[in-house]
Protein backbone atom coordinates (compact mmCIF):
# COMPACT_ATOMS: atom_id res chain seq x y z
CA UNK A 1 -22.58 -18.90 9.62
CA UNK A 2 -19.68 -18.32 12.22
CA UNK A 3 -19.41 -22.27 12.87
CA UNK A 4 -18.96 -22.15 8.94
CA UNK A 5 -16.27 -19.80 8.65
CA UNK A 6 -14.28 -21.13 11.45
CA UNK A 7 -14.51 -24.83 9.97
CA UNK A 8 -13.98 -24.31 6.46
CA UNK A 9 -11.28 -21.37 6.48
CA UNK A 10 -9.96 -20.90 2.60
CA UNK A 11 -6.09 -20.64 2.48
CA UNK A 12 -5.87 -17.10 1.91
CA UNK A 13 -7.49 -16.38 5.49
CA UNK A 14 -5.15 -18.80 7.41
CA UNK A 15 -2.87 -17.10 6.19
CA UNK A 16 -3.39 -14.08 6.92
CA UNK A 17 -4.20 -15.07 10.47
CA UNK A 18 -1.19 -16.52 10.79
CA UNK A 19 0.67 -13.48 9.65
CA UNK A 20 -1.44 -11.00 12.00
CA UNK A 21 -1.49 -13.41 14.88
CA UNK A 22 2.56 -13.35 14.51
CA UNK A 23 3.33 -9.64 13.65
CA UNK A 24 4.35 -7.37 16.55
CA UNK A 25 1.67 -4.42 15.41
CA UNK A 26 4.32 -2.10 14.78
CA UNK A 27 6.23 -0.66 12.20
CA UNK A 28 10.06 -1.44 12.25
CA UNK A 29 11.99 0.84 14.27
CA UNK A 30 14.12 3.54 12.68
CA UNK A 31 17.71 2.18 12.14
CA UNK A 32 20.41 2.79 14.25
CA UNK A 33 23.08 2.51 11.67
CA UNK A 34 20.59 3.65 9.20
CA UNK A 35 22.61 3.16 4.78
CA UNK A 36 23.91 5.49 3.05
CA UNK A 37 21.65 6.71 0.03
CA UNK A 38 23.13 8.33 -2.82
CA UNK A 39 20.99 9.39 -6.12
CA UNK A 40 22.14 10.14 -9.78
CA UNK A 41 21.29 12.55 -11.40
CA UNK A 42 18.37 11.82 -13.62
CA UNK A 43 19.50 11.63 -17.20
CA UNK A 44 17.20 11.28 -20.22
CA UNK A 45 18.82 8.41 -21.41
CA UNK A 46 20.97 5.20 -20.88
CA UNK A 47 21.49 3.40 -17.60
CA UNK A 48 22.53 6.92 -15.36
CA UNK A 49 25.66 7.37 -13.28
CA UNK A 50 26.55 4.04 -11.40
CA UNK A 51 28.37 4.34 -7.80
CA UNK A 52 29.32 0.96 -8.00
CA UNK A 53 32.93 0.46 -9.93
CA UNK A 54 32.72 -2.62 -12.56
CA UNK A 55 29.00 -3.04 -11.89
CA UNK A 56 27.06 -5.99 -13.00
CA UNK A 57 23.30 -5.39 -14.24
CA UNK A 58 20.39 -7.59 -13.77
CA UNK A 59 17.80 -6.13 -15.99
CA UNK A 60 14.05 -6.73 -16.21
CA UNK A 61 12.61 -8.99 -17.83
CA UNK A 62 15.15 -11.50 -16.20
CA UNK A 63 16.86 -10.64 -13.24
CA UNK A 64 18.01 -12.35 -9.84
CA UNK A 65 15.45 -10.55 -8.11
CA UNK A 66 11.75 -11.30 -7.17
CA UNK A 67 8.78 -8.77 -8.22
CA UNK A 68 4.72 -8.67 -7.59
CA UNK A 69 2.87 -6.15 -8.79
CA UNK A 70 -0.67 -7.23 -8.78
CA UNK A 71 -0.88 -6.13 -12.82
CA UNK A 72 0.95 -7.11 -16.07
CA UNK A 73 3.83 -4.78 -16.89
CA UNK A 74 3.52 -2.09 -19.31
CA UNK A 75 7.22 -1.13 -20.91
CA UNK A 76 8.77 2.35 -21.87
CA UNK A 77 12.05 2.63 -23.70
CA UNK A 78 15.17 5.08 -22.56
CA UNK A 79 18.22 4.64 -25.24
CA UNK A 80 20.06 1.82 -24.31
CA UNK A 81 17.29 0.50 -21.06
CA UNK A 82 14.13 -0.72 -20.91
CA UNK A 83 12.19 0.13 -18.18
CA UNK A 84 8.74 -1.25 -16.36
CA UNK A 85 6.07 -0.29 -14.21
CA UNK A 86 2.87 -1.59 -13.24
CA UNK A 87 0.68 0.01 -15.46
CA UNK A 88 1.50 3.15 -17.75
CA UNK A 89 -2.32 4.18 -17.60
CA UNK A 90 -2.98 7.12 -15.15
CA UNK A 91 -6.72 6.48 -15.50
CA UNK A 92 -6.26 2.63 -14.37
CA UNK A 93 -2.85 1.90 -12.37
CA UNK A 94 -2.23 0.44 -9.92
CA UNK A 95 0.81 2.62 -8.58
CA UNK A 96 2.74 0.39 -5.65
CA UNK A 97 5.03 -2.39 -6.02
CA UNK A 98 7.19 -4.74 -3.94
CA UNK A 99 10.62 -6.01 -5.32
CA UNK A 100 13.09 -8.23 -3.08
CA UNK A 101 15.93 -10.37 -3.55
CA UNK A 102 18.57 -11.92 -1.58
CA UNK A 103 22.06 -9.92 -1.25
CA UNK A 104 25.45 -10.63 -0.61
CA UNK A 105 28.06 -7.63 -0.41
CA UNK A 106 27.82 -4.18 0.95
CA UNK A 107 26.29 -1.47 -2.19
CA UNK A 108 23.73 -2.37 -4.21
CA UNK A 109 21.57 0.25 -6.66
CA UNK A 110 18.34 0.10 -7.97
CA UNK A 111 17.75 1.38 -11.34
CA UNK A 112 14.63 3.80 -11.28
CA UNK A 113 12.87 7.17 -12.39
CA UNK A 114 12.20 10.28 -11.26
CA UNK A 115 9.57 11.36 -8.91
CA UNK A 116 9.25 7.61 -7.40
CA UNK A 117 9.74 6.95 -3.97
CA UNK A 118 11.01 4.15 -1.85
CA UNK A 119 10.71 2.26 1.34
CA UNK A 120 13.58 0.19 1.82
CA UNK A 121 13.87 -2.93 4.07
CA UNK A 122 17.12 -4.98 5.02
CA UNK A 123 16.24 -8.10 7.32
CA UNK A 124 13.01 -6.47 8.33
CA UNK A 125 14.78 -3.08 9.52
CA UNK A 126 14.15 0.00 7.58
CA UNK A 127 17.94 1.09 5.69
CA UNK A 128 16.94 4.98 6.99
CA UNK A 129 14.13 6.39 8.91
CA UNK A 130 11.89 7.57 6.13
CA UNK A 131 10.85 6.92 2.27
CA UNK A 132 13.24 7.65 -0.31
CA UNK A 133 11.68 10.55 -2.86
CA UNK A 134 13.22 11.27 -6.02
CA UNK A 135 13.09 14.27 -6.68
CA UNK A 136 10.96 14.93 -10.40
CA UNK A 137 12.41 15.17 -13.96
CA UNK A 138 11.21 16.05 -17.41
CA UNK A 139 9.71 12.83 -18.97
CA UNK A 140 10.92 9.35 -17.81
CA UNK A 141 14.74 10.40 -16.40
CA UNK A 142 17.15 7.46 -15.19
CA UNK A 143 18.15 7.81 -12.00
CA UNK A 144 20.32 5.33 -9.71
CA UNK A 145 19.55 4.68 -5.87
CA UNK A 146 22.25 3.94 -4.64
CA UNK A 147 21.91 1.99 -1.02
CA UNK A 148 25.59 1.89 1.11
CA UNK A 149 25.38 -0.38 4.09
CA UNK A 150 29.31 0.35 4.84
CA UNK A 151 29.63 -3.65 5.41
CA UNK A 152 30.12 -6.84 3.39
CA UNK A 153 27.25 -9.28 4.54
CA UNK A 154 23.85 -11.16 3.50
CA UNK A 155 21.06 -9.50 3.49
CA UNK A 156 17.43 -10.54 2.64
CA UNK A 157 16.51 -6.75 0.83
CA UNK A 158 12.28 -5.71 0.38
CA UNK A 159 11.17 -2.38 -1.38
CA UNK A 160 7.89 -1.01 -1.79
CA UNK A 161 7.88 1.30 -4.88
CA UNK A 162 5.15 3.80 -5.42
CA UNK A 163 4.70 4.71 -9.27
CA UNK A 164 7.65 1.79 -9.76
CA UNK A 165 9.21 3.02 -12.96
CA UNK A 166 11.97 0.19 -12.52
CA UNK A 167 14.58 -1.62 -15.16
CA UNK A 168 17.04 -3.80 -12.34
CA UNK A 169 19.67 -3.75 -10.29
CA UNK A 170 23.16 -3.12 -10.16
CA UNK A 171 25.91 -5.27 -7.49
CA UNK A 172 29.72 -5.15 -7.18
CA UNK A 173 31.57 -7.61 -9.76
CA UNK A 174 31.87 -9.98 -6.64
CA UNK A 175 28.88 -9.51 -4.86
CA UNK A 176 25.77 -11.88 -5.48
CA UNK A 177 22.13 -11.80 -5.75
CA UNK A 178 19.05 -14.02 -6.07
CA UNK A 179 15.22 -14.10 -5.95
CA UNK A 180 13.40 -14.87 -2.98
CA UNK A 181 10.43 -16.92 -2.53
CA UNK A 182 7.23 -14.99 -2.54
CA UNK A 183 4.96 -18.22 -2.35
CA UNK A 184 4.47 -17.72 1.68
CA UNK A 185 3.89 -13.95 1.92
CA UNK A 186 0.39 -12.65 2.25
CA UNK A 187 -0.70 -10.25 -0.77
CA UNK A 188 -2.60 -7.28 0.01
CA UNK A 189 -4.14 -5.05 -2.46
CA UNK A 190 -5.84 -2.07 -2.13
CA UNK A 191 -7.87 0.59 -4.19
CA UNK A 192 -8.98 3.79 -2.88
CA UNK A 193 -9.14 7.01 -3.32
CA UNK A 194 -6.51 9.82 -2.86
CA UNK A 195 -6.28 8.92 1.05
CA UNK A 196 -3.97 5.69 -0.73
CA UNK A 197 -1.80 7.92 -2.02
CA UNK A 198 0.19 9.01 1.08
CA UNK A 199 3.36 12.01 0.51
CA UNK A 200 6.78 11.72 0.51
CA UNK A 201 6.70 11.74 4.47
CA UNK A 202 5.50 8.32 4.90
CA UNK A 203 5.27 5.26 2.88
CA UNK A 204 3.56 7.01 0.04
CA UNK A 205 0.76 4.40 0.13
CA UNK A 206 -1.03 6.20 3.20
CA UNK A 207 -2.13 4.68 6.28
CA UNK A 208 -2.97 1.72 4.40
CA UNK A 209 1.13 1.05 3.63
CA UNK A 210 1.42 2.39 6.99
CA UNK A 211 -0.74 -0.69 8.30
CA UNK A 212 0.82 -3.00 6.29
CA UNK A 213 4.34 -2.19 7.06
CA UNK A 214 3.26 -3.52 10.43
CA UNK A 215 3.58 -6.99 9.40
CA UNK A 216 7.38 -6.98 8.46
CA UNK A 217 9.75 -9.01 10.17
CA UNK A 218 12.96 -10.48 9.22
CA UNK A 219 11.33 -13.50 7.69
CA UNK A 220 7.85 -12.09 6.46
CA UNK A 221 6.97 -8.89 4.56
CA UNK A 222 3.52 -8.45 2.68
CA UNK A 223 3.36 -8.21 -1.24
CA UNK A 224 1.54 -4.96 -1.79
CA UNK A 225 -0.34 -3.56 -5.14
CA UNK A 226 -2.13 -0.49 -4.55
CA UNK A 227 -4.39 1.57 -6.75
CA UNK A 228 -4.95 4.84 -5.55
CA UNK A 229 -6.73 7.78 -7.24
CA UNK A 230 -7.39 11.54 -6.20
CA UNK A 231 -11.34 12.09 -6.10
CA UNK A 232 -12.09 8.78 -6.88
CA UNK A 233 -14.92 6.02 -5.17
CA UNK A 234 -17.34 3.58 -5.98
CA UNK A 235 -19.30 5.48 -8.50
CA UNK A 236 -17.09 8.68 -8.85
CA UNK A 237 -14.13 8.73 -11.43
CA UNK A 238 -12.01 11.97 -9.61
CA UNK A 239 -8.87 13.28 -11.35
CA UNK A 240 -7.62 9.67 -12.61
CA UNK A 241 -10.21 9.07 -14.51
CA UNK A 242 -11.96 5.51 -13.74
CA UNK A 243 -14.80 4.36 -10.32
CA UNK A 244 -13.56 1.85 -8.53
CA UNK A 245 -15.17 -0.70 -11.08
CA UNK A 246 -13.09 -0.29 -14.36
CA UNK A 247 -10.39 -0.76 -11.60
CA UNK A 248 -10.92 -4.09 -10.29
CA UNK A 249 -9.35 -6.13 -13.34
CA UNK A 250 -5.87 -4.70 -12.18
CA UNK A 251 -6.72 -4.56 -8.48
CA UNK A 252 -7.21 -8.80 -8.62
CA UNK A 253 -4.31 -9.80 -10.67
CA UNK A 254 -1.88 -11.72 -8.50
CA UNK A 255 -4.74 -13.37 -6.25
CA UNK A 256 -4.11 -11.34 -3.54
CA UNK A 257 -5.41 -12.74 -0.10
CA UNK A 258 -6.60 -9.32 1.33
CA UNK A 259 -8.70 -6.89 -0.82
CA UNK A 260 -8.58 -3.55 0.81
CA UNK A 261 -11.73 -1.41 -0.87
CA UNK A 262 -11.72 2.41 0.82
CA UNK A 263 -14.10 4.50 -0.52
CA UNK A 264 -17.46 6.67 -0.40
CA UNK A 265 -15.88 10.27 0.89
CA UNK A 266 -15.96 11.23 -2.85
CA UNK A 267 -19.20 10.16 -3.67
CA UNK A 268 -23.21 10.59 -4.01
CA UNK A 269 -25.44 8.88 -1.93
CA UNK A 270 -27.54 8.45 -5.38
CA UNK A 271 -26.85 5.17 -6.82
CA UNK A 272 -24.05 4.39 -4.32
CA UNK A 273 -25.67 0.95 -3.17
CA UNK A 274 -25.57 -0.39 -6.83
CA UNK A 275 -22.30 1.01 -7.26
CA UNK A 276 -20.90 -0.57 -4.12
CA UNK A 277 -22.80 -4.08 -5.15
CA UNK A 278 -20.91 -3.73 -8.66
CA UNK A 279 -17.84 -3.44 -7.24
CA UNK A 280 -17.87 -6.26 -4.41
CA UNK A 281 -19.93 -8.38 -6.35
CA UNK A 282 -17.02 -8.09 -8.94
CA UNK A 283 -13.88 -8.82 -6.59
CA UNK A 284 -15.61 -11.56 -5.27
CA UNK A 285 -16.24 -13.51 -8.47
CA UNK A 286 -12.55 -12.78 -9.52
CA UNK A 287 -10.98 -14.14 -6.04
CA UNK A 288 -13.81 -16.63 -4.05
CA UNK A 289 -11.42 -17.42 -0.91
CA UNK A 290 -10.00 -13.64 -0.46
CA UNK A 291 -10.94 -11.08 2.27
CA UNK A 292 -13.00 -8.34 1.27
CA UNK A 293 -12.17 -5.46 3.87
CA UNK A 294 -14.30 -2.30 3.25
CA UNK A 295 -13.26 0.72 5.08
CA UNK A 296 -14.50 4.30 5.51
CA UNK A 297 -16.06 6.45 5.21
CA UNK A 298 -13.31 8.89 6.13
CA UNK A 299 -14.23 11.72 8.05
CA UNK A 300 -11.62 14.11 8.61
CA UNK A 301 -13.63 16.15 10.80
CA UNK A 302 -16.74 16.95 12.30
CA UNK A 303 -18.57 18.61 9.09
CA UNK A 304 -18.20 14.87 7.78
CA UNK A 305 -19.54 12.92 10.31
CA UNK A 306 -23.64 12.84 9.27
CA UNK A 307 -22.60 12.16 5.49
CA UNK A 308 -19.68 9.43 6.58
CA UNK A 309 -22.37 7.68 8.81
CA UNK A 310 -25.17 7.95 5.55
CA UNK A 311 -22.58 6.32 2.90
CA UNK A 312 -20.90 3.63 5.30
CA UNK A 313 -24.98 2.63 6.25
CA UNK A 314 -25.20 2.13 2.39
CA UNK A 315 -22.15 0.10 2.22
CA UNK A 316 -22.50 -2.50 4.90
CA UNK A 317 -25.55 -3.88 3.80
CA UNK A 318 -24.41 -4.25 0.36
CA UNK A 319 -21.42 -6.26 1.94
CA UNK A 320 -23.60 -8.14 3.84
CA UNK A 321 -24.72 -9.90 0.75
CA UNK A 322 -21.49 -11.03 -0.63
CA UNK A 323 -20.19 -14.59 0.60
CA UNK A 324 -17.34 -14.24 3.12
CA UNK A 325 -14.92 -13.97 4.32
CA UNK A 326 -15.20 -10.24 4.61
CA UNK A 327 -14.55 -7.42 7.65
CA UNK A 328 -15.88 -3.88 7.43
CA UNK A 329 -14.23 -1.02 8.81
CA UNK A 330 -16.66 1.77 10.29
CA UNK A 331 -14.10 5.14 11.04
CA UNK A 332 -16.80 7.17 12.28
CA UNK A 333 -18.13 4.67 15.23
CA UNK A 334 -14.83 3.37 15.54
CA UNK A 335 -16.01 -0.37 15.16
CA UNK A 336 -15.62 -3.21 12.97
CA UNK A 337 -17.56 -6.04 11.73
CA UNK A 338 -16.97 -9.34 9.70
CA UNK A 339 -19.00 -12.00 7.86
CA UNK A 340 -18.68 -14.56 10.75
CA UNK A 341 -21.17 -12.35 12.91
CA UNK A 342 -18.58 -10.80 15.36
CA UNK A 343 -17.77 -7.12 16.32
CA UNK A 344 -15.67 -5.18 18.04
CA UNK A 345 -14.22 -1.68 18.30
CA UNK A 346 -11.02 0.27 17.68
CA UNK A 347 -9.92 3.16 18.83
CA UNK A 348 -12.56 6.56 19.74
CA UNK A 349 -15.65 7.05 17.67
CA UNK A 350 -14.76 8.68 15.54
CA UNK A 351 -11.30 7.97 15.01
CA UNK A 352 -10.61 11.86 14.01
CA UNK A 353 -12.47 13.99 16.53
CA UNK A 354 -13.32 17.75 16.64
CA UNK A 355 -13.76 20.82 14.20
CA UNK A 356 -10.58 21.92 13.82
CA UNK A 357 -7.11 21.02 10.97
CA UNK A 358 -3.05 21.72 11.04
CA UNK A 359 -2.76 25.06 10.95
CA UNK A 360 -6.61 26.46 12.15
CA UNK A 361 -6.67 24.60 15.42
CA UNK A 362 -9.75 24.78 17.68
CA UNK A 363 -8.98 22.54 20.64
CA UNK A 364 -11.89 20.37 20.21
CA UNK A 365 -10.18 17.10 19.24
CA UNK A 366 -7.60 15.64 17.25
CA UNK A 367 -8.44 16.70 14.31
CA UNK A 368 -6.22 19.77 15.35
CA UNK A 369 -3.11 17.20 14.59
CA UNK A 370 -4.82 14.40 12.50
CA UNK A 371 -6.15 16.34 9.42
CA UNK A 372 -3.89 19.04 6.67
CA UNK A 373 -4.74 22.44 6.55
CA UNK A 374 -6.74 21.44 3.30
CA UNK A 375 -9.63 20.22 6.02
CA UNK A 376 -9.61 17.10 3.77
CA UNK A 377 -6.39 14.66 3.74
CA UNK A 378 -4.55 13.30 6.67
CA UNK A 379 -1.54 15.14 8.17
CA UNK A 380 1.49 13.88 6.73
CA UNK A 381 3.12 12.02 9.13
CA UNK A 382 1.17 12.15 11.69
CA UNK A 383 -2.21 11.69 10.36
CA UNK A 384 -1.08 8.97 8.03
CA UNK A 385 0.43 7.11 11.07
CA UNK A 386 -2.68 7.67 13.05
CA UNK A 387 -4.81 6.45 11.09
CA UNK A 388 -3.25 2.91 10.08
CA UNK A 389 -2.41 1.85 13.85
CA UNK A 390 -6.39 2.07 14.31
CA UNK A 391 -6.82 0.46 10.62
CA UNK A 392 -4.24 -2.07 11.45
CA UNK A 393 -5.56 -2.74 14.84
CA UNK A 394 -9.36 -3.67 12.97
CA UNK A 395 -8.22 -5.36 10.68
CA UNK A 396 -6.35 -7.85 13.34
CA UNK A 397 -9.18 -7.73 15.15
CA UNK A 398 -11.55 -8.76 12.59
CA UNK A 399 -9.51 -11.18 10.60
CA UNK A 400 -8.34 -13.30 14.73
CA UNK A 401 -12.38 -13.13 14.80
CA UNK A 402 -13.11 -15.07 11.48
């Protein structure tokens, strides 16, 4: 089986070997002449409050810009501006985006919506040190990002929108803009549960964003389409609604190389094999060349360590009867395995150690730091940030090994 994989590799897993092989591990240092951001306020209606005097628009559907999603768009209408997002369901979207073009001048705005946030590249540096959130309005506000560099020069521009409510962008009169080829970027996707969904103090995405921001550079940047919902897993709907099954459909549009599947904390032992064969079986049939990557099950602390170790003992097997490539991520013995027979491990076992959370510390391990004073969720940022170098280290690790 490992002479197999290593003589037949499908194009999705070169490259994403050659993208991991190339990446420096971490993510892009803080700026130090970090934009100027300046928001709108969010109005209920038309295009919002433009910083940019005799703007020109490029609105969705067209536009000088490039977008992948990893779903077909779903439309909503504000007088006068027609907006888009990945999918308008809350019981089935996939919530993360990535939009990037190629600018010339020195301001350009995105048009979005309230309570979206943004992570901002300009030739693989971040434009500031953290996301931008804006801030929440009644119903589907306007509101402009504005992003001021101070200077007049060519810059290849990435975001990664969570939610993504998104109609264009705006340049200067003499400023230009145009798409940028996506065809050579690897595409990552990932579904989870509320450990996706990240806060306003990261990339909103979690550690798996976190990880993924590791591969940017000045010439490469992932294409990322997450699905992420609170109390969700393999068999277990949670707040949004839909397992990680009725998800899947959304989750493989866009072929993405990488198929991130984090799941289990959420649900029953009972019938968890056949949901975890349901799901796999399902991803594989939709993409045959793509890399399956299970990971879990999270255990925040100590308390979750006998039923983390139960669940992921369920899920491996169950992976171990799909057709590679796949990797799977074990956070509680802080190893990984893939379907070309080798292992390795990442990091302590487990990753978050000791009794304790933010807030009630106990001094028995870095849980103390790690995990939010809900005893649940990672610490935002630290736990977030914690959690996807290890995640980003296995996943090297396993993908080199292939």
């Amino acid at each position: 089986m490992t002479k197999y994989y290593r003589d037949f590799k499908s194009s999705s897993l070169r490259k994403l070997q050659e993208t991991f092989s190339g990446a420096s591990g971490k993510r892009p240092a803080n700026p130090a002449s970090p934009a100027t951001i300046t928001l709108s306020a969010p109005t209920a209606s038309g295009s919002g409050t433009s910083q940019i005097t005799s703007k020109v628009d490029h609105f969705l559907p067209s536009g000088n810009f490039s977008v992948y999603n990893g779903a077909s768009w779903t439309t909503f209408f504000n007088t006068g501006v027609q907006y888009y997002q990945p999918n308008a369901s809350n019981t089935d979207k996939v919530n993360m985006a990535t939009l990037a073009f190629r600018y010339e001048g020195s301001k350009f705005e995105l048009m979005a919506r309230s309570s979206d946030s943004w992570t901002i590249f300009a030739d693989g540096e971040l434009v500031i040190d953290s996301p931008i959130q804006i801030p929440p309005a009644a119903g589907y506000a306007v509101v402009r990002l504005t992003v001021d560099f101070g200077t007049r020069a060519v810059r290849n521009i990435v975001c990664y929108g969570i939610t993504f409510g998104f109609a264009g962008v705006s340049v200067g009169p003499t400023d230009s803009i145009a798409p940028i080829d996506l065809a050579p970027q690897v595409k990552i996707a990932t579904m989870s549960d509320s450990y996706g969904q990240g806060t306003s103090s990261n990339a909103n995405g979690g550690p798996f964003a976190e990880a993924a921001l590791a591969l940017v550079s000045k010439a490469e940047f992932p294409l990322l389409s997450f699905s992420a919902g609170g109390g969700s897993g393999y068999i277990t709907g949670g707040t949004g609604g839909n397992a990680f099954l009725a998800r899947v459909p959304n989750i493989v549009v866009g072929s993405p190389d990488l198929v991130i599947v984090a799941g289990g904390i959420n649900d029953s032992t009972t019938g968890l094999a056949a949901g975890v064969s349901g799901v796999l079986s399902s991803i594989r049939t939709a993409l045959p060349n793509a890399v399956i990557a299970t990971v879990g099950v999270w255990t925040p602390s100590t308390s979750y360590y006998g039923s983390g170790l139960a669940k992921h003992d369920i899920i491996l097997p169950v992976l171990q009867t799909i057709s590679g490539p796949w990797i799977d991520v074990d956070v509680t013995r802080g190893a990984w395995t893939n379907s070309a027979g080798g292992t390795g491990r990442v990091g302590p076992a487990p990753w978050v150690t000791g009794s304790g959370k933010v807030g009630t510390t106990t001094g028995t391990g870095n849980a103390d730091f790690n995990t939010s004073a809900d005893g649940v969720h990672p610490y935002s940022p630290d736990g977030h940030d914690y959690l996807a170098g290890h995640l980003y280290s296995a996943l090297r690790a396993g993908l080199l090994d292939l």
